[in-house]
C-alpha atoms as a PDB file:
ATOM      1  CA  UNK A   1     -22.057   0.538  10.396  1.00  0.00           C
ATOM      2  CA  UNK A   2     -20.405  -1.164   7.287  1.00  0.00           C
ATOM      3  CA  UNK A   3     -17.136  -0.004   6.112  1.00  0.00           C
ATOM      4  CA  UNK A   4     -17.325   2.085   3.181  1.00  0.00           C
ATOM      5  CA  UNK A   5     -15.060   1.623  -0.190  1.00  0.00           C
ATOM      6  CA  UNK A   6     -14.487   5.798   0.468  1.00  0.00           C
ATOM      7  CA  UNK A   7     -13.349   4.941   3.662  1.00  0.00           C
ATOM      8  CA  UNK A   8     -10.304   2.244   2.485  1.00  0.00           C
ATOM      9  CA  UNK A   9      -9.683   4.518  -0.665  1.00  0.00           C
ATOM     10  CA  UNK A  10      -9.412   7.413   2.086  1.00  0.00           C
ATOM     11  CA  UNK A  11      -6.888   4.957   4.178  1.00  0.00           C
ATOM     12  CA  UNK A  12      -4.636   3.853   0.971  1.00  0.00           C
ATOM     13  CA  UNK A  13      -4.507   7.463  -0.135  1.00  0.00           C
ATOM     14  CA  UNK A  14      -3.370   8.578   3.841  1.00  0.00           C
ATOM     15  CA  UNK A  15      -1.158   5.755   3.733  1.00  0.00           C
ATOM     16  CA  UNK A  16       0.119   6.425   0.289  1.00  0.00           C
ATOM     17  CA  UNK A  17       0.786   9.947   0.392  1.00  0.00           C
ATOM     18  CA  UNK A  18       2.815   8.664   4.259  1.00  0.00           C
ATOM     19  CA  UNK A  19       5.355   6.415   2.402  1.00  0.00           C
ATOM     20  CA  UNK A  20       5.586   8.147  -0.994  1.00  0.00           C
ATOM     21  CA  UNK A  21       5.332  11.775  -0.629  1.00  0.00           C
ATOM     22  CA  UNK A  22       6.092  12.257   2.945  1.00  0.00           C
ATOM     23  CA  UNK A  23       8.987   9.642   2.905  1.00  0.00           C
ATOM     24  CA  UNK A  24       7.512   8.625   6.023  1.00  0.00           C
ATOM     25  CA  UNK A  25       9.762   5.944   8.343  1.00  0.00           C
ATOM     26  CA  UNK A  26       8.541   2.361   9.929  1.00  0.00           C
ATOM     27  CA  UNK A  27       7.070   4.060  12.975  1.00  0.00           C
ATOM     28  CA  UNK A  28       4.766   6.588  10.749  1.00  0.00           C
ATOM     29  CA  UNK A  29       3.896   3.683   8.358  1.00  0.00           C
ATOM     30  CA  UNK A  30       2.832   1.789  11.666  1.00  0.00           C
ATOM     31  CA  UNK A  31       0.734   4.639  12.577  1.00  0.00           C
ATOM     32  CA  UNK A  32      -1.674   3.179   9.481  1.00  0.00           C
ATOM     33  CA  UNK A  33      -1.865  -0.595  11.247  1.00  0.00           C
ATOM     34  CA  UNK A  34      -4.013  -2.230  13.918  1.00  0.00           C
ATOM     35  CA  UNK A  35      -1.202  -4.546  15.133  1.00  0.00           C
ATOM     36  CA  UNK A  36       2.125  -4.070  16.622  1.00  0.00           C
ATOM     37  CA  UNK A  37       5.040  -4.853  14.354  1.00  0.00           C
ATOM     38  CA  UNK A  38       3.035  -4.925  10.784  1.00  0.00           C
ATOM     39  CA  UNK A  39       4.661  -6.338   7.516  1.00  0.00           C
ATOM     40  CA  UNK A  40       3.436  -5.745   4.111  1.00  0.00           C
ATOM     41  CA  UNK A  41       2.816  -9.607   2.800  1.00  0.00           C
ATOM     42  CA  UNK A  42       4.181 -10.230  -0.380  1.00  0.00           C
ATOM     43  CA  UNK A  43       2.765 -13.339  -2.711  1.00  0.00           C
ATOM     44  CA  UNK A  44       5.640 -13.314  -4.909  1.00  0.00           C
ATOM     45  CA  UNK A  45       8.927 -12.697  -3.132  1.00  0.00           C
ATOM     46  CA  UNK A  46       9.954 -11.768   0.691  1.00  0.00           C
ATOM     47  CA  UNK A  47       7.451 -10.043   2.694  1.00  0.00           C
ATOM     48  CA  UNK A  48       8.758  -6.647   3.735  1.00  0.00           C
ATOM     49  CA  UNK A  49       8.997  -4.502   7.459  1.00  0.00           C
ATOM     50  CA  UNK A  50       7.640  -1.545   7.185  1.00  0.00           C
ATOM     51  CA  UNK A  51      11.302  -0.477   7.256  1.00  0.00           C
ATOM     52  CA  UNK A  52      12.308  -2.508   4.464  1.00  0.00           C
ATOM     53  CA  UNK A  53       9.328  -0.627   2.158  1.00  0.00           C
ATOM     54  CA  UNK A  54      11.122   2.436   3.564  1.00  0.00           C
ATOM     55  CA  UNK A  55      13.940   1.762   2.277  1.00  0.00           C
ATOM     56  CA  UNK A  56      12.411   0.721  -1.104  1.00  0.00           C
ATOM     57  CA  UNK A  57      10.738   4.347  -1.402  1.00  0.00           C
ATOM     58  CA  UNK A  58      13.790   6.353  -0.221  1.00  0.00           C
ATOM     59  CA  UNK A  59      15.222   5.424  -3.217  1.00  0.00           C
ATOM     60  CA  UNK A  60      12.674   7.065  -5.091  1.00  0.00           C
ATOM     61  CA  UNK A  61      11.275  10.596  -6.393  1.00  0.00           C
ATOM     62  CA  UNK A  62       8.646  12.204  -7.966  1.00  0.00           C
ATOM     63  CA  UNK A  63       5.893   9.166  -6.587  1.00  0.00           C
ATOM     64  CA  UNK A  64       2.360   9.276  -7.673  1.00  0.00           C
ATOM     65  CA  UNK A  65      -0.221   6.262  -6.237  1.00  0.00           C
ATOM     66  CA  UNK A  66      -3.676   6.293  -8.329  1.00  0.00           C
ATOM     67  CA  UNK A  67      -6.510   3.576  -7.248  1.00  0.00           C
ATOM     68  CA  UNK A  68      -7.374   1.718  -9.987  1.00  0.00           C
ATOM     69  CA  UNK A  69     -10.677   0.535 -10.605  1.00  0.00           C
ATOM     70  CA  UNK A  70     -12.985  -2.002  -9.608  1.00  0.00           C
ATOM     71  CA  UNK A  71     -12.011  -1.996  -5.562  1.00  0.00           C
ATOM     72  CA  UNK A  72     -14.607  -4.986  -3.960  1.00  0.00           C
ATOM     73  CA  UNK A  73     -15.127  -4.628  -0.716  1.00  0.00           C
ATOM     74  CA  UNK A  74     -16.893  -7.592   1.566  1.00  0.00           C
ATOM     75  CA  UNK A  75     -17.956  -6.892   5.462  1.00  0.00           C
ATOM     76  CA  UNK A  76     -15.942  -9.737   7.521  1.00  0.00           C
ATOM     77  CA  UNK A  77     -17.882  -9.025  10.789  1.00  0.00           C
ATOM     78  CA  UNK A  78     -19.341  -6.722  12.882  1.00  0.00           C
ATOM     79  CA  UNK A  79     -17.134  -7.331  16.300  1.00  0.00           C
ATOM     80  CA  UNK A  80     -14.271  -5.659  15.761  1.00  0.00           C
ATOM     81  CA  UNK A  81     -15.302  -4.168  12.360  1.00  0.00           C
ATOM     82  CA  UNK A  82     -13.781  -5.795   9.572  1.00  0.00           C
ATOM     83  CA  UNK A  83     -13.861  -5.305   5.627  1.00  0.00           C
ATOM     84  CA  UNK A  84     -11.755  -7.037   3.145  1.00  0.00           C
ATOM     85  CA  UNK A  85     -10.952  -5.030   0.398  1.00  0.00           C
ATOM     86  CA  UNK A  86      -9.069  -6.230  -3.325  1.00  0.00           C
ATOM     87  CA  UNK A  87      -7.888  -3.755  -6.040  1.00  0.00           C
ATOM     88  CA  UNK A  88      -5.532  -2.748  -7.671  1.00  0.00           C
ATOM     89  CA  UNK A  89      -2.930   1.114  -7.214  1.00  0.00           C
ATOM     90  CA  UNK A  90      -0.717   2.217  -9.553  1.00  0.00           C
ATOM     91  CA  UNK A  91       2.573   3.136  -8.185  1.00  0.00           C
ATOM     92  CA  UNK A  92       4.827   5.114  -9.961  1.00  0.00           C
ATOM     93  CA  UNK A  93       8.150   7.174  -9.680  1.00  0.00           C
ATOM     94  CA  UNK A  94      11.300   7.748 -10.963  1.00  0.00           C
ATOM     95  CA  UNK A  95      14.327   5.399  -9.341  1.00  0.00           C
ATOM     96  CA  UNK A  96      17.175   8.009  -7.963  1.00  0.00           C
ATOM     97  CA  UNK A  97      19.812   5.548  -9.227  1.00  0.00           C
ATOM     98  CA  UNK A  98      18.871   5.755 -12.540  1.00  0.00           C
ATOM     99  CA  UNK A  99      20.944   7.730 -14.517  1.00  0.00           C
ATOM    100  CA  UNK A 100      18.412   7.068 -17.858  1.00  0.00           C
ATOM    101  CA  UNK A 101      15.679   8.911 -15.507  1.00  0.00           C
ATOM    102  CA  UNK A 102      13.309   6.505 -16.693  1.00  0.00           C
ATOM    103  CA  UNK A 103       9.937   6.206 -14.871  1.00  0.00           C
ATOM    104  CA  UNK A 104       9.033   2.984 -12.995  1.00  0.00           C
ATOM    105  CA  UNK A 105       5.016   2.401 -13.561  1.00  0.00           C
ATOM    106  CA  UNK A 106       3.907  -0.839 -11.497  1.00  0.00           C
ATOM    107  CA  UNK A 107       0.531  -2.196 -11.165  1.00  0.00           C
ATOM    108  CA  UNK A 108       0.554  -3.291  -7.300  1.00  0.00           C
ATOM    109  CA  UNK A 109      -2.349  -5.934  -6.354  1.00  0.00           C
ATOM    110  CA  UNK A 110      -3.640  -4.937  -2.366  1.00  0.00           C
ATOM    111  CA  UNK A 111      -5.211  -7.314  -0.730  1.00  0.00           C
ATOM    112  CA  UNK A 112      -6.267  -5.281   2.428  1.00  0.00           C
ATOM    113  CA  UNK A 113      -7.861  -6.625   5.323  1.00  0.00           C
ATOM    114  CA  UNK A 114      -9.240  -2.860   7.483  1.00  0.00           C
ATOM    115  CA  UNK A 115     -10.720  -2.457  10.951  1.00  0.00           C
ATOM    116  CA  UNK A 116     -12.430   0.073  12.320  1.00  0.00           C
ATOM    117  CA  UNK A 117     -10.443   0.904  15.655  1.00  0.00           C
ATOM    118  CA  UNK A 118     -12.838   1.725  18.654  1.00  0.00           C
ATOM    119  CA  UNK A 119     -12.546   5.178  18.445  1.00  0.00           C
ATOM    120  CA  UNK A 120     -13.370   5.124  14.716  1.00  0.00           C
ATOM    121  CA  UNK A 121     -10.795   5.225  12.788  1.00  0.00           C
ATOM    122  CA  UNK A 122      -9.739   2.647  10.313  1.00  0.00           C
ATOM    123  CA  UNK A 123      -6.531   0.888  10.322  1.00  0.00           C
ATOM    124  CA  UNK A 124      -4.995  -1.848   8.096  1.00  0.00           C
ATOM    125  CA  UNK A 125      -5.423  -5.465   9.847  1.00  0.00           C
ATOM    126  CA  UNK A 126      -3.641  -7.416   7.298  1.00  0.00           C
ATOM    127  CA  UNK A 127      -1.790  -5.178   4.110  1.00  0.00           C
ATOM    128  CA  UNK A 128      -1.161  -8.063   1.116  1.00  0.00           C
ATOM    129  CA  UNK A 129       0.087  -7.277  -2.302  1.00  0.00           C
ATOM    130  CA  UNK A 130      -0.668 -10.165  -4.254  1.00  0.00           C
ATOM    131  CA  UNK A 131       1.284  -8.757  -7.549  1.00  0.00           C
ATOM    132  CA  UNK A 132       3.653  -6.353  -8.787  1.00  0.00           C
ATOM    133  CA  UNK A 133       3.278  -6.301 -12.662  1.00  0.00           C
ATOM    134  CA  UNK A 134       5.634  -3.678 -14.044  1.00  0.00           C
ATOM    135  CA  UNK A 135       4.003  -2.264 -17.289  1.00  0.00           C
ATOM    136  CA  UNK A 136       5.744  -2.361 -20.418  1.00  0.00           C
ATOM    137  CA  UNK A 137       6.868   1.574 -20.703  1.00  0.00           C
ATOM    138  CA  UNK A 138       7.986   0.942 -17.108  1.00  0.00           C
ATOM    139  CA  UNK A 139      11.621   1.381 -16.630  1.00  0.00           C
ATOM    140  CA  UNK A 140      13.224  -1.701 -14.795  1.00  0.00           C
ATOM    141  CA  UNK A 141      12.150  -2.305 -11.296  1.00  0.00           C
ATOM    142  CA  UNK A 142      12.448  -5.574  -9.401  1.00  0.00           C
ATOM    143  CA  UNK A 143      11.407  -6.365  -5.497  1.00  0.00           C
ATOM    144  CA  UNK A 144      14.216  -9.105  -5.448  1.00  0.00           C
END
């Protein structure tokens, strides 16, 4: 059974709503991965623990994550169940630190390599972000 683009969209929206809304720590990011002791690769600066993007979202309020489209998805393989799917989410949120109360608007690139666990459920095999490209409204937001 191939891995649908409702499925992954369904995962990133879980996973999402975990870190942004829910505030959720390492262990309930981990929850969303197929390996022990998962990072979030990062093309353009230091990859991040699921505790360091913790940290990065305690420090913010008010987060909305919206899939942009096109997603592509392409089946890896059958044995375990893979799918590699590239898009794009808009993250947004206002920074607590900011006394302006500006909004931070960021086009994040995923990269997202999914399984399909054996008792069904999907789970993140490899999580990449190949971009963060903070639109021009954006109020200033930096990885580094």
């Amino acid at each position: 059974m191939a891995i649908s683009l409702d499925e992954i969209i369904d995962l990133g929206a879980r996973y999402h709503h975990v870190v942004g809304i829910e505030k959720g720590d390492a262990a309930a990011q981990a929850a969303f991965f197929a390996h022990p002791a998962p990072i979030i690769h990062v093309a353009h600066a230091s990859d991040l623990t699921l505790q360091d993007n913790h940290e990065v979202h305690q420090g913010m309020a008010d987060e909305e994550f919206f899939h942009l489209e096109p997603w592509t998805v392409t089946q890896l393989c059958d044995e375990p169940e893979r799918a590699r799917a590239v898009g794009g989410v808009l993250w947004q949120g206002r920074q607590l630190d900011d006394e302006q109360g500006g909004i931070v608007k960021v086009v994040v690139g995923e990269d997202w390599i999914v399984q399909r666990e054996p008792s069904g459920e999907l789970k993140f095999a490899l999580y990449l972000n190949t971009h963060h490209q903070v639109l021009p409204d954006s109020a200033p937001f930096s990885l580094a």
